[in-house]
Structures are given as C-alpha cells and as structure tokens.
PDB file of N, CA and C in Angstrom:
ATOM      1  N   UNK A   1       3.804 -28.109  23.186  1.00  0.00           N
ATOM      2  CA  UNK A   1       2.831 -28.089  22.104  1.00  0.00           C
ATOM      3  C   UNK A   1       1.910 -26.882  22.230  1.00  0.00           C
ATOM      4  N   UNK A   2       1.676 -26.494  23.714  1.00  0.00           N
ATOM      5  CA  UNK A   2       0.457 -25.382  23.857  1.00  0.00           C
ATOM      6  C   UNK A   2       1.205 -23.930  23.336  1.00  0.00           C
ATOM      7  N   UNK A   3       2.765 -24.445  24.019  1.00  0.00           N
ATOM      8  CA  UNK A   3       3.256 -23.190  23.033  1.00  0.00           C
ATOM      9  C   UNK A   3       3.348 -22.441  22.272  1.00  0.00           C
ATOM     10  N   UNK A   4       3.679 -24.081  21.396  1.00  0.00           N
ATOM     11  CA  UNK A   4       3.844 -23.555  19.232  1.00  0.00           C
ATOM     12  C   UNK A   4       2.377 -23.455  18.799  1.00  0.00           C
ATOM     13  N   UNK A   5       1.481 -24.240  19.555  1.00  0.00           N
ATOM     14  CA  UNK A   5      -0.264 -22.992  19.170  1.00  0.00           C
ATOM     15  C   UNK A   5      -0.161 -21.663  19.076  1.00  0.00           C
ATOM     16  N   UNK A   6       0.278 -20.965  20.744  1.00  0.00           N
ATOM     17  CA  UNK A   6       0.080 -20.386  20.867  1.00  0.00           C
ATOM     18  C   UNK A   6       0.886 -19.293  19.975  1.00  0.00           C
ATOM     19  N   UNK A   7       1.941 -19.742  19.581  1.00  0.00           N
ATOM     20  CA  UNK A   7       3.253 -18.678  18.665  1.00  0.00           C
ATOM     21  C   UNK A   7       2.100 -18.356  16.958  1.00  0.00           C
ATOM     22  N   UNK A   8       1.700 -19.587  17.024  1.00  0.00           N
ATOM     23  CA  UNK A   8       0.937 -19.876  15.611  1.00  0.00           C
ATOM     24  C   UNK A   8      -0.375 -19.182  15.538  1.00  0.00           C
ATOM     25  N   UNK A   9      -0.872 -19.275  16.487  1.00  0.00           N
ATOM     26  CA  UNK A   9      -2.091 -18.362  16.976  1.00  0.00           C
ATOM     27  C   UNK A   9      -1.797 -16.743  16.413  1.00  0.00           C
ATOM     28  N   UNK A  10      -0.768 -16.524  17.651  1.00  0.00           N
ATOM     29  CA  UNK A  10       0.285 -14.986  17.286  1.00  0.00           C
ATOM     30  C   UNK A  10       0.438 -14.386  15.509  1.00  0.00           C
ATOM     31  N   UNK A  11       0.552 -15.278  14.969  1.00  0.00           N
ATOM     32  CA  UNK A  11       1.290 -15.459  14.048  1.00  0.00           C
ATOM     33  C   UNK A  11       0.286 -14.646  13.102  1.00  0.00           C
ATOM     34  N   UNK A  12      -0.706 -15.838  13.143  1.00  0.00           N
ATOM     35  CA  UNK A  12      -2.074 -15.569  12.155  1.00  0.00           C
ATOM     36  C   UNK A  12      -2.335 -14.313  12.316  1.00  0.00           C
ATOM     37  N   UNK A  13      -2.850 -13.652  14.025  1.00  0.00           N
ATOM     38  CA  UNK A  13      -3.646 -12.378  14.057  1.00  0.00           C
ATOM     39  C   UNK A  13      -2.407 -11.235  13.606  1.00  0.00           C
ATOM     40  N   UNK A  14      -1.227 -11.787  13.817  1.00  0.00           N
ATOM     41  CA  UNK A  14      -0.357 -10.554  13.482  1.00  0.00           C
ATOM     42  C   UNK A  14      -0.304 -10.448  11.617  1.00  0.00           C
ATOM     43  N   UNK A  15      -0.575 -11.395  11.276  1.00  0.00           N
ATOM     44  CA  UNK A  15      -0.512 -11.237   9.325  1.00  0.00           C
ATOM     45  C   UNK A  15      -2.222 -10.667   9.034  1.00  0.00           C
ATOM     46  N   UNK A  16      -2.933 -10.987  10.456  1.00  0.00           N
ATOM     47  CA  UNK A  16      -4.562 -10.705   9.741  1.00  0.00           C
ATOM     48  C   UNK A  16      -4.551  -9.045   9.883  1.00  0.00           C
ATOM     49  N   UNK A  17      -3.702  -8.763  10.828  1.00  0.00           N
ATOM     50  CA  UNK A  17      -3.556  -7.261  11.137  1.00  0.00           C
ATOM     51  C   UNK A  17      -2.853  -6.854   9.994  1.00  0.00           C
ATOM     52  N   UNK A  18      -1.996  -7.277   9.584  1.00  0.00           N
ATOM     53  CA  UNK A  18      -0.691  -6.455   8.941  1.00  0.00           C
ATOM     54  C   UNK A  18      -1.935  -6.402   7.426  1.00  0.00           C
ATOM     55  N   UNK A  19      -2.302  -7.294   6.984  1.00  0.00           N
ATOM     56  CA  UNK A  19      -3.256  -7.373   5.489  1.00  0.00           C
ATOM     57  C   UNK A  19      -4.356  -6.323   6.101  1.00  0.00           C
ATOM     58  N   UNK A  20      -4.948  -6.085   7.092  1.00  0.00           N
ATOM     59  CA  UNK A  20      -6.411  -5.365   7.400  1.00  0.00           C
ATOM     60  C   UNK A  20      -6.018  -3.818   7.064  1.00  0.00           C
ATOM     61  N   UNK A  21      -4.509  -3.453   7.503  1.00  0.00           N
ATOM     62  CA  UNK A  21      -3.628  -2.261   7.218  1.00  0.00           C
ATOM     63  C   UNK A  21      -3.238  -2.326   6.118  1.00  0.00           C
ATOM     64  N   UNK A  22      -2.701  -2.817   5.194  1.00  0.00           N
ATOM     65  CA  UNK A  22      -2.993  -2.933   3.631  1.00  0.00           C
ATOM     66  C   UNK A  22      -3.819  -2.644   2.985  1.00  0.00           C
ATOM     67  N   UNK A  23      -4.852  -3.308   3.336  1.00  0.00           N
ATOM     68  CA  UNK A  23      -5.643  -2.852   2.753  1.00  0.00           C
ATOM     69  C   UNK A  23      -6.414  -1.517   2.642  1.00  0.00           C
ATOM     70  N   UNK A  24      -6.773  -1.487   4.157  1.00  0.00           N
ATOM     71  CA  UNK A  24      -7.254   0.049   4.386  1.00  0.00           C
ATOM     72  C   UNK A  24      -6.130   1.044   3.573  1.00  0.00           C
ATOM     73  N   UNK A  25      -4.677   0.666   3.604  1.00  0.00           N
ATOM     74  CA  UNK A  25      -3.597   2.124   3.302  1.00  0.00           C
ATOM     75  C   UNK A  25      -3.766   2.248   1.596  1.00  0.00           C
ATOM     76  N   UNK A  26      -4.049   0.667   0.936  1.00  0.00           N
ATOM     77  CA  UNK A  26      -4.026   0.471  -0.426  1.00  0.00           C
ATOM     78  C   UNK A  26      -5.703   1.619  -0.672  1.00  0.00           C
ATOM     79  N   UNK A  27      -6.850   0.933   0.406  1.00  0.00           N
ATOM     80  CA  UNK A  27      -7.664   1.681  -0.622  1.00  0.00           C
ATOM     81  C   UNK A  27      -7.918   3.178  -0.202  1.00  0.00           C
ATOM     82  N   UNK A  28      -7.141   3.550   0.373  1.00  0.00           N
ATOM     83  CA  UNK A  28      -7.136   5.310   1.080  1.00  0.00           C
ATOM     84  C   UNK A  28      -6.430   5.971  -0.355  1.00  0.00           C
ATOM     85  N   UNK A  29      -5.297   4.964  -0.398  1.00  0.00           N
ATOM     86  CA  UNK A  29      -4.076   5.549  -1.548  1.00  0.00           C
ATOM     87  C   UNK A  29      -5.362   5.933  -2.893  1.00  0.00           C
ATOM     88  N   UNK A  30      -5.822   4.644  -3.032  1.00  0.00           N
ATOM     89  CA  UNK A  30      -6.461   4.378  -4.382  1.00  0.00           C
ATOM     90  C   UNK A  30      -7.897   5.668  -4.714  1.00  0.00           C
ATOM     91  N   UNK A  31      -8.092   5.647  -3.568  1.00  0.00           N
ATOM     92  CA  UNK A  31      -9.055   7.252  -3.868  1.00  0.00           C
ATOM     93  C   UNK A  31      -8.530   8.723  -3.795  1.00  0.00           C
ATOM     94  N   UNK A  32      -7.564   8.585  -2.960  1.00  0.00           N
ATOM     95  CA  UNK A  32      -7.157   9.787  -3.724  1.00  0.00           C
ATOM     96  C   UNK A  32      -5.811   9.958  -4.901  1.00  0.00           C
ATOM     97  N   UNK A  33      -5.261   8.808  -5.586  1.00  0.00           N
ATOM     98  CA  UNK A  33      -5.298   8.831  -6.903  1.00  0.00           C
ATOM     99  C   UNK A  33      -6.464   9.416  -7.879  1.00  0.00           C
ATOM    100  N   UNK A  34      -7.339   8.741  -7.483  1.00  0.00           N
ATOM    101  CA  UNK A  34      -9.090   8.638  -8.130  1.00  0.00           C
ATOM    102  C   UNK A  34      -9.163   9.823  -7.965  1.00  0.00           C
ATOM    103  N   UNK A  35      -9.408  10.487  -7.370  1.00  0.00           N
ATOM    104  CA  UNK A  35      -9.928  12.121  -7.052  1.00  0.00           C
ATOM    105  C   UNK A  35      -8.936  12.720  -7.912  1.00  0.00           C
ATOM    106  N   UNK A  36      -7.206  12.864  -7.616  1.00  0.00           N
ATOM    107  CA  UNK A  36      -6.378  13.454  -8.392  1.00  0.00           C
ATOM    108  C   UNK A  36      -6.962  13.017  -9.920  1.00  0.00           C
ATOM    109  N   UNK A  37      -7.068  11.991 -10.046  1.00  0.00           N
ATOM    110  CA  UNK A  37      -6.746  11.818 -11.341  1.00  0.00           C
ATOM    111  C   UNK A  37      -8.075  12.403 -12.470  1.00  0.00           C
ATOM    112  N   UNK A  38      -9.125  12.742 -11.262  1.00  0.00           N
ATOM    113  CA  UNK A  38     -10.801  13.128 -11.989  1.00  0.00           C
ATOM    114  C   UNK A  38     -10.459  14.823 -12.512  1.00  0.00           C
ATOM    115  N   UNK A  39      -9.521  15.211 -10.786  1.00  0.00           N
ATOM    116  CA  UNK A  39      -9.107  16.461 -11.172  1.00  0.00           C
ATOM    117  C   UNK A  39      -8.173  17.078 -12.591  1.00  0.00           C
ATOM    118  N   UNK A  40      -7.391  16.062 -12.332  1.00  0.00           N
ATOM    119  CA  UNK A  40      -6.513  16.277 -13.776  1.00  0.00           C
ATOM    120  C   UNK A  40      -7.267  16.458 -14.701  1.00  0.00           C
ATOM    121  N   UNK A  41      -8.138  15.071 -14.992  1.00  0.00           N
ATOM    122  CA  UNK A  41      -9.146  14.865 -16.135  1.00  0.00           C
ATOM    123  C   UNK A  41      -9.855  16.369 -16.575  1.00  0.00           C
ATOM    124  N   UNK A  42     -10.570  16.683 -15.390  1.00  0.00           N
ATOM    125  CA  UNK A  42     -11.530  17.977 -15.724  1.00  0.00           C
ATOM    126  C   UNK A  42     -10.256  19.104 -15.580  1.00  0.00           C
ATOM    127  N   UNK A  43      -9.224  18.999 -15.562  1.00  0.00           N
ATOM    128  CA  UNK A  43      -8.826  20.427 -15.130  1.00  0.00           C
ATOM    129  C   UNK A  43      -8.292  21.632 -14.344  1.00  0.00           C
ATOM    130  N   UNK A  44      -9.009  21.001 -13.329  1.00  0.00           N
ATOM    131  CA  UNK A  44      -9.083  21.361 -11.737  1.00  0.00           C
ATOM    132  C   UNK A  44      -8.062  21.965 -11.341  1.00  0.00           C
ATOM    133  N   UNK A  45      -8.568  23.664 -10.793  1.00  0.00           N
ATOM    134  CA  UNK A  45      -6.986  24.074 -10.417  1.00  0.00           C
ATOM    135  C   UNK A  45      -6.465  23.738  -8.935  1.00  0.00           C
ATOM    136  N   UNK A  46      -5.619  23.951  -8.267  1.00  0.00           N
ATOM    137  CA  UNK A  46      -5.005  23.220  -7.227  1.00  0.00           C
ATOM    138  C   UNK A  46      -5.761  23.191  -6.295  1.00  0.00           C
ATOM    139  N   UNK A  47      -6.149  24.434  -5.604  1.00  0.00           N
ATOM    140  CA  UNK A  47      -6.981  24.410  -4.652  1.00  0.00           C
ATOM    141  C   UNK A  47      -8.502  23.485  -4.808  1.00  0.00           C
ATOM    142  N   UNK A  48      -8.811  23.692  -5.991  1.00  0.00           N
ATOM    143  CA  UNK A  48     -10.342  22.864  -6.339  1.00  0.00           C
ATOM    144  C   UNK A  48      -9.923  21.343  -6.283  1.00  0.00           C
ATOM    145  N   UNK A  49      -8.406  20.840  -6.499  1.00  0.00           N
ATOM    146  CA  UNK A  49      -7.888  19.622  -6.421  1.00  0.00           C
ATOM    147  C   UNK A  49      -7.692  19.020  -4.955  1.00  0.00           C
ATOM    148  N   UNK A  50      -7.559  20.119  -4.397  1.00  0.00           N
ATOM    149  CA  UNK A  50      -7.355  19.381  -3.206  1.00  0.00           C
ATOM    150  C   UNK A  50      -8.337  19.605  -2.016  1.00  0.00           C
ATOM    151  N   UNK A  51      -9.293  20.116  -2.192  1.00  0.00           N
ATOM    152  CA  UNK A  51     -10.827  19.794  -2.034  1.00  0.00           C
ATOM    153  C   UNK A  51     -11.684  18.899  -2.345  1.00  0.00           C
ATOM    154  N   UNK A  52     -11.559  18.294  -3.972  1.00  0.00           N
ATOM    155  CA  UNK A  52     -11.738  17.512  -4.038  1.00  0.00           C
ATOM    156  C   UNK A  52     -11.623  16.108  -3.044  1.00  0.00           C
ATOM    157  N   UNK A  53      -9.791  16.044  -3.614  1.00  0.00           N
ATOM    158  CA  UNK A  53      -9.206  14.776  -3.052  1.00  0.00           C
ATOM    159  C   UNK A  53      -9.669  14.133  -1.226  1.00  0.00           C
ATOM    160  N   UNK A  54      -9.972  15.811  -0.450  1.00  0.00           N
ATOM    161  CA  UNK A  54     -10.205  15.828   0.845  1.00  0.00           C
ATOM    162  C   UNK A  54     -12.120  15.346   0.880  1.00  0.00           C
ATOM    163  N   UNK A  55     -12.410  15.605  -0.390  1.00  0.00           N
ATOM    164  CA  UNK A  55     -13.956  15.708   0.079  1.00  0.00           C
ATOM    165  C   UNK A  55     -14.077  14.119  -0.435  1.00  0.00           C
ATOM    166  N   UNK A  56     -13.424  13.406  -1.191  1.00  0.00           N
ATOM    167  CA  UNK A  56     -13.363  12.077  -1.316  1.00  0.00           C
ATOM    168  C   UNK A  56     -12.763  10.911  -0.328  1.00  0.00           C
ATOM    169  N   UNK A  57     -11.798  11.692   0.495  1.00  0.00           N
ATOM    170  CA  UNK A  57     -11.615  10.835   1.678  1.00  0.00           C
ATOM    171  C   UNK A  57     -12.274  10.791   2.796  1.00  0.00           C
ATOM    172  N   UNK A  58     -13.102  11.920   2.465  1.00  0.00           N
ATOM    173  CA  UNK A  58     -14.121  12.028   4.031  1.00  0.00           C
ATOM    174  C   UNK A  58     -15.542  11.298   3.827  1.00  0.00           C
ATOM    175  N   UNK A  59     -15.779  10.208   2.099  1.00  0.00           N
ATOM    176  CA  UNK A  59     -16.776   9.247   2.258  1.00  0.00           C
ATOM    177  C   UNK A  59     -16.400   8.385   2.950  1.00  0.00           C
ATOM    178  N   UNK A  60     -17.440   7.926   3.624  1.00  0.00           N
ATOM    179  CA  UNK A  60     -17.564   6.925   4.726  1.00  0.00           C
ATOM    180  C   UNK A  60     -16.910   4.850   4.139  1.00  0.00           C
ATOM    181  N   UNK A  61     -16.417   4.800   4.976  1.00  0.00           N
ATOM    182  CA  UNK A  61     -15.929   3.738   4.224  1.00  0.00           C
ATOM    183  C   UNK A  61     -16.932   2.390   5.005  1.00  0.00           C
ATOM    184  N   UNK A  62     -17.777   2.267   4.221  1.00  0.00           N
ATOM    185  CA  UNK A  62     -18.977   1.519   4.845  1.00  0.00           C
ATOM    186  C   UNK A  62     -19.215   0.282   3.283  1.00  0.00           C
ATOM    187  N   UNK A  63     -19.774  -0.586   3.671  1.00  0.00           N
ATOM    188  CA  UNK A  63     -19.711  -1.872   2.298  1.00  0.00           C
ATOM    189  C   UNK A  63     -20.051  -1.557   1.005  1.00  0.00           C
ATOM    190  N   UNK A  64     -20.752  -0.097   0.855  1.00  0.00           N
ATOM    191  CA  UNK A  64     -20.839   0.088  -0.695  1.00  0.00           C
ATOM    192  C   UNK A  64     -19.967   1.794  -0.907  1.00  0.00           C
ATOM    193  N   UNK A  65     -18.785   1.843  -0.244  1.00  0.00           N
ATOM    194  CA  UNK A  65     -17.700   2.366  -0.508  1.00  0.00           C
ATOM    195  C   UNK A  65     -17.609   2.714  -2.009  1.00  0.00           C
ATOM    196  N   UNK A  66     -17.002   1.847  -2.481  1.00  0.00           N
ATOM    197  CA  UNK A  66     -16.481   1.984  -3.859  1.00  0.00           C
ATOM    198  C   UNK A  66     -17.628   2.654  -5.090  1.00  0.00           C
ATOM    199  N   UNK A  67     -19.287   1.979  -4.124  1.00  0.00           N
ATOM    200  CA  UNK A  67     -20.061   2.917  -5.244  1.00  0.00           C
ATOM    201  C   UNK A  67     -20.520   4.259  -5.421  1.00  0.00           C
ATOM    202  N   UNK A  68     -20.064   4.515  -4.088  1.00  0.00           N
ATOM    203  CA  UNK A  68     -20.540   6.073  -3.067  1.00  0.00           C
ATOM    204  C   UNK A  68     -19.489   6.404  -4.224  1.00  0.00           C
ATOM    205  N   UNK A  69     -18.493   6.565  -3.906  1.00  0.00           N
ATOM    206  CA  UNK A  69     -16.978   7.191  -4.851  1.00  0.00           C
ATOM    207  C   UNK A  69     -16.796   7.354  -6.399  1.00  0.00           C
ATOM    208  N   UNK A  70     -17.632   6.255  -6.898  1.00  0.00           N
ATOM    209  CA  UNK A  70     -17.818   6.298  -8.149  1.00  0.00           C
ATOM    210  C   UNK A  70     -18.938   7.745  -8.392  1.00  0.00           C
ATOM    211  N   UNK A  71     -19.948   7.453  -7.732  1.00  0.00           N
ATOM    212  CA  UNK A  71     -21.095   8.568  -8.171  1.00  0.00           C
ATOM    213  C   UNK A  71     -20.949   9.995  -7.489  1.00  0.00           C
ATOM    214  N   UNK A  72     -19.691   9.987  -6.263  1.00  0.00           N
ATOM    215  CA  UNK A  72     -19.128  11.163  -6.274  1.00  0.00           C
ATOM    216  C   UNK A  72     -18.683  11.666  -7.620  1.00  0.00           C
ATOM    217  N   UNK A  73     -17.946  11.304  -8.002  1.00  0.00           N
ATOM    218  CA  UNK A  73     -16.805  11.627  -9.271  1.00  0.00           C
ATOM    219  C   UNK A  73     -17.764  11.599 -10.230  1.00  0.00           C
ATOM    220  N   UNK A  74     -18.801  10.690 -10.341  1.00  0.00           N
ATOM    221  CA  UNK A  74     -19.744  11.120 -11.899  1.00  0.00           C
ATOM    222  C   UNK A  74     -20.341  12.570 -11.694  1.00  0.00           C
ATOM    223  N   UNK A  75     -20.690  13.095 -10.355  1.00  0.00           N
ATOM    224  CA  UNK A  75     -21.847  13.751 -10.143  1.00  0.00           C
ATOM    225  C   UNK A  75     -20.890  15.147 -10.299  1.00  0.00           C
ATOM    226  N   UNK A  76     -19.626  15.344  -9.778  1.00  0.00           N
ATOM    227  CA  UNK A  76     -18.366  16.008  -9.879  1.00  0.00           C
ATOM    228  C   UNK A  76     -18.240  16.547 -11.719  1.00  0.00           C
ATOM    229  N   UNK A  77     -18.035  15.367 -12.394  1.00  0.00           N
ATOM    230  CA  UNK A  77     -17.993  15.555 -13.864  1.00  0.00           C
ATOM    231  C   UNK A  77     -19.046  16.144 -14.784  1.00  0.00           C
ATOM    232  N   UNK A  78     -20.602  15.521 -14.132  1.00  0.00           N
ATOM    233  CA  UNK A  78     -21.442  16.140 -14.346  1.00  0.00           C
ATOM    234  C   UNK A  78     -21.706  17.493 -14.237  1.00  0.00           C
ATOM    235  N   UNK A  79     -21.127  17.838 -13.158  1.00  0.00           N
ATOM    236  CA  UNK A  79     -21.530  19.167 -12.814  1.00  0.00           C
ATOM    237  C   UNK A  79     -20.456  20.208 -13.891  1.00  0.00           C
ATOM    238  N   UNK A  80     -19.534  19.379 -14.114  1.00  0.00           N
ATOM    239  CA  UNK A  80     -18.071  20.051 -14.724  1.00  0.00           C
ATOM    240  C   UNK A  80     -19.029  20.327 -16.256  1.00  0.00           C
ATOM    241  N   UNK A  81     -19.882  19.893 -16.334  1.00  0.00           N
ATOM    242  CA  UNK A  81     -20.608  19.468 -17.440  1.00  0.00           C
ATOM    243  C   UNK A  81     -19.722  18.560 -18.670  1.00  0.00           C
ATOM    244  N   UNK A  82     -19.178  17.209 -18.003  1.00  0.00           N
ATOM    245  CA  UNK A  82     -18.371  16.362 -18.670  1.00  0.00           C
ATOM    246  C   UNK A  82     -19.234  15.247 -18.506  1.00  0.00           C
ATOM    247  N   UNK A  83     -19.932  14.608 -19.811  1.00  0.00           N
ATOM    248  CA  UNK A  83     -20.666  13.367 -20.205  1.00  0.00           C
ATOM    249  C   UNK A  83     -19.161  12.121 -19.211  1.00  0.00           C
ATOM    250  N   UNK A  84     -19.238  11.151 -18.372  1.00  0.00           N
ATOM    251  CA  UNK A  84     -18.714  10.001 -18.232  1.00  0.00           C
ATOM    252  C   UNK A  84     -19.681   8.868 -17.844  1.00  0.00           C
ATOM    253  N   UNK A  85     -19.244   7.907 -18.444  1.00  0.00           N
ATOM    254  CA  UNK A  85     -20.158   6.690 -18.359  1.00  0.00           C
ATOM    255  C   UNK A  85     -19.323   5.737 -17.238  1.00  0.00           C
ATOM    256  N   UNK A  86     -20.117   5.003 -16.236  1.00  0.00           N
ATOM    257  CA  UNK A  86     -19.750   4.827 -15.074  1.00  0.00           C
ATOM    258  C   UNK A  86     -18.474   3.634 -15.437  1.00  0.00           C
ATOM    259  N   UNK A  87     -18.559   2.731 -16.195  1.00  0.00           N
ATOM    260  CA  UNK A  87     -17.700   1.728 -16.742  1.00  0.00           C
ATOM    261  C   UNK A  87     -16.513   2.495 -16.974  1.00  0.00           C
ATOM    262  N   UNK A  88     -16.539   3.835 -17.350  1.00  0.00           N
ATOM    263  CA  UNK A  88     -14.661   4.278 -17.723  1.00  0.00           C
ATOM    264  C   UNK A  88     -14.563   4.793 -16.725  1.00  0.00           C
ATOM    265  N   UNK A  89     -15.509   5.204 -15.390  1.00  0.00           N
ATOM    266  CA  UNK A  89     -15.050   5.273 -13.846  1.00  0.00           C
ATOM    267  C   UNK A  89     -14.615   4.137 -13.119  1.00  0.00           C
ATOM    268  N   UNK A  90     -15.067   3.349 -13.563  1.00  0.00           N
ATOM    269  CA  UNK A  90     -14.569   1.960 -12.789  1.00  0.00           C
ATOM    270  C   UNK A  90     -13.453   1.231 -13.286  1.00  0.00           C
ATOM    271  N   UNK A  91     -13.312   1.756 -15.029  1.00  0.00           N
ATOM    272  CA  UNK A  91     -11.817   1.426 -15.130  1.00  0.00           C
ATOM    273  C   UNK A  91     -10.642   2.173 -14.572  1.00  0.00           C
ATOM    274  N   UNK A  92     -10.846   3.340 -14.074  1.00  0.00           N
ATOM    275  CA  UNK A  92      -9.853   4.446 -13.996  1.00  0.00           C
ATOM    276  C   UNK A  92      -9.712   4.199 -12.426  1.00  0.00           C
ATOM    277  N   UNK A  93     -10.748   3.890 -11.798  1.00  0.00           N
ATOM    278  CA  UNK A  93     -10.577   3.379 -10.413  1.00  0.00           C
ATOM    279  C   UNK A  93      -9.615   1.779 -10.110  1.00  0.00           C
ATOM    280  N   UNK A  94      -9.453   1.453 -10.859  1.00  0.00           N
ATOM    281  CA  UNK A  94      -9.204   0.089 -10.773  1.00  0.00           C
ATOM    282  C   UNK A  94      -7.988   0.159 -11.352  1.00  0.00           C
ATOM    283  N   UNK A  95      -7.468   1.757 -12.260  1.00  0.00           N
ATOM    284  CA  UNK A  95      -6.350   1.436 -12.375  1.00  0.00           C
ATOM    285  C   UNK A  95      -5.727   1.933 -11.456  1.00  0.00           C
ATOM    286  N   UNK A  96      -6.369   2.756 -10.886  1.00  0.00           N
ATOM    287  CA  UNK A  96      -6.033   3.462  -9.467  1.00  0.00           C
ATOM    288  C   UNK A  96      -5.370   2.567  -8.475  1.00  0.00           C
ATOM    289  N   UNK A  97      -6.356   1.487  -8.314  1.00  0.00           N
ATOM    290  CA  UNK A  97      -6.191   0.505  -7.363  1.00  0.00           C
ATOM    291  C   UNK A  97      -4.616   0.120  -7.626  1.00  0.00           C
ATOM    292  N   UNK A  98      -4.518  -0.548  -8.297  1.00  0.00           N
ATOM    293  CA  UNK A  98      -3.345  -0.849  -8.915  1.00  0.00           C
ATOM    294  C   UNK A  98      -2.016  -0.350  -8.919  1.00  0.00           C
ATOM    295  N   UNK A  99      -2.389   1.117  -8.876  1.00  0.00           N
ATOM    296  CA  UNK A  99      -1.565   2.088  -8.455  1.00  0.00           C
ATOM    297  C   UNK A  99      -1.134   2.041  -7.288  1.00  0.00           C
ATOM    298  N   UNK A 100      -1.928   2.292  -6.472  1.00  0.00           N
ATOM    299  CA  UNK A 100      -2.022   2.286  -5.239  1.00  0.00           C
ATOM    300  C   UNK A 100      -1.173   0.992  -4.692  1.00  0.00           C
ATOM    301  N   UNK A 101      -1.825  -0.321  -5.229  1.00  0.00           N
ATOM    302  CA  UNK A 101      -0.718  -1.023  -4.521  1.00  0.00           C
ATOM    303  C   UNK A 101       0.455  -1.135  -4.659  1.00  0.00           C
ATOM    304  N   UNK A 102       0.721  -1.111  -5.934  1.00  0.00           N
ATOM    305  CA  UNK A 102       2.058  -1.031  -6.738  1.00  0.00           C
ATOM    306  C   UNK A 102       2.979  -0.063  -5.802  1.00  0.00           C
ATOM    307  N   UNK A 103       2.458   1.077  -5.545  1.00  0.00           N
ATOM    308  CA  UNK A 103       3.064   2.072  -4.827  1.00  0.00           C
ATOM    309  C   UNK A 103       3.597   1.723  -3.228  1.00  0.00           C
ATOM    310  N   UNK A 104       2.436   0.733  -2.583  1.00  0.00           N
ATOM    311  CA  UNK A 104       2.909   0.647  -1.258  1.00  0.00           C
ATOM    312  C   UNK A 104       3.731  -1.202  -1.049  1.00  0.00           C
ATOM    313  N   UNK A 105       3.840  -1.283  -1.957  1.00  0.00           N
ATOM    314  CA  UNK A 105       4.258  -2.512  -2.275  1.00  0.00           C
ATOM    315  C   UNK A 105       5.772  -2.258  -2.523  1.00  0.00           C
ATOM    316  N   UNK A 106       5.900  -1.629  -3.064  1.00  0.00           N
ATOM    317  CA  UNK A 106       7.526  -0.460  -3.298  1.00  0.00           C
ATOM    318  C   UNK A 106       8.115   0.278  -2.101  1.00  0.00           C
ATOM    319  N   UNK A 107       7.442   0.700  -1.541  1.00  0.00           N
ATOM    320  CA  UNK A 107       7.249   1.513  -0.989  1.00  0.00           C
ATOM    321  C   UNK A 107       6.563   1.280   0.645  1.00  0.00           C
ATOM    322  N   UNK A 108       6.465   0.248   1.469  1.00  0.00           N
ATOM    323  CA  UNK A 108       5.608  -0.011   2.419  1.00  0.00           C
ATOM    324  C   UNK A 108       5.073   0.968   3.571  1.00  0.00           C
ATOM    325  N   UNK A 109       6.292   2.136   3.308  1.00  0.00           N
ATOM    326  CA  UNK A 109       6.035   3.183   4.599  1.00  0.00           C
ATOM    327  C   UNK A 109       6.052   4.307   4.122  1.00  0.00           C
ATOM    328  N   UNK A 110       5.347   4.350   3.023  1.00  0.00           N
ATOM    329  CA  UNK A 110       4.841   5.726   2.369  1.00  0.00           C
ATOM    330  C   UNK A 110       3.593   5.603   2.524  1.00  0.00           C
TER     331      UNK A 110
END
C-alpha cells in the first residue's frame, strides 16, 4: 500500500511539473507572438522586430506579467505614434495565447 502512495505521490509531482513547463513554454510562446505580431501591426523592419520580440522576453515574469506586456506594446505603439486602446491589446494577446498553445499542443517539442 505504502508503495502505490508512493507511485501516486510520483505521479502527481511529475504531471505538476510537466503543466508548470506548459505553461511557462505556452506563455514565453504567447509573447513573442505578441511582440511579432505588434511588429507586423506597426511595420517594423526585421531588425527593429527582433529587438522588440527580445526586449519583450526580457520582462520579468513576476504576478502582474501580462500587464507589464500589455503597456510595453501600448507605450511601443504610442511612440510609433499609433492610437491603441488597451482592450484590442488584450484581445490580440489572448489570441496569441491561443496560438501559442495550439502550437505546442501540435507540436510539444517545438
């Protein structure tokens, strides 16, 4: 019996690990979609794209994550001198998300 605990025990931390890596890979994916996709939006030629994408993965991934990232990309557009209202950032992020999983969900070792 102390066994099949212990297999079951195993079991749990190995699925709590495998989802904690999901997640982190889903929301790494999902910002730099987000970044590509701000770049596209404004324009952005390659090199300015992939500065971007790098200067968006190097926010800190701390509990208000997702809002740091948003007001990167407004402040980004702003400067592009492109009016965006934070609601069509949070849709475009979210389709991101989506993306993102869709992608590693297909795909687990990309």
């Amino acid at each position: 019996m102390t066994e099949f605990l212990h297999d079951r025990e195993q079991a749990f931390e190995a699925k709590f690990a495998h989802d904690q890596d999901l997640r982190f890979r889903v929301a790494a994916r999902r910002d730099k979609l987000f970044a590509a996709w701000a770049a596209q939006t404004l324009h952005l030629s390659a090199p300015a794209t992939q500065a971007l994408v790098a200067a968006v993965l190097h926010i800190p991934d701390l509990h208000n994550h997702t809002d740091m990232l948003v007001t990167r990309i407004a402040e980004i557009f702003a400067a592009q001198g492109h009016a965006v209202e934070r609601n069509a950032l949070a849709d475009a992020l979210g389709e991101c998300a989506r993306q993102a999983k869709h992608q590693l969900m297909d795909a687990p070792n990309a």
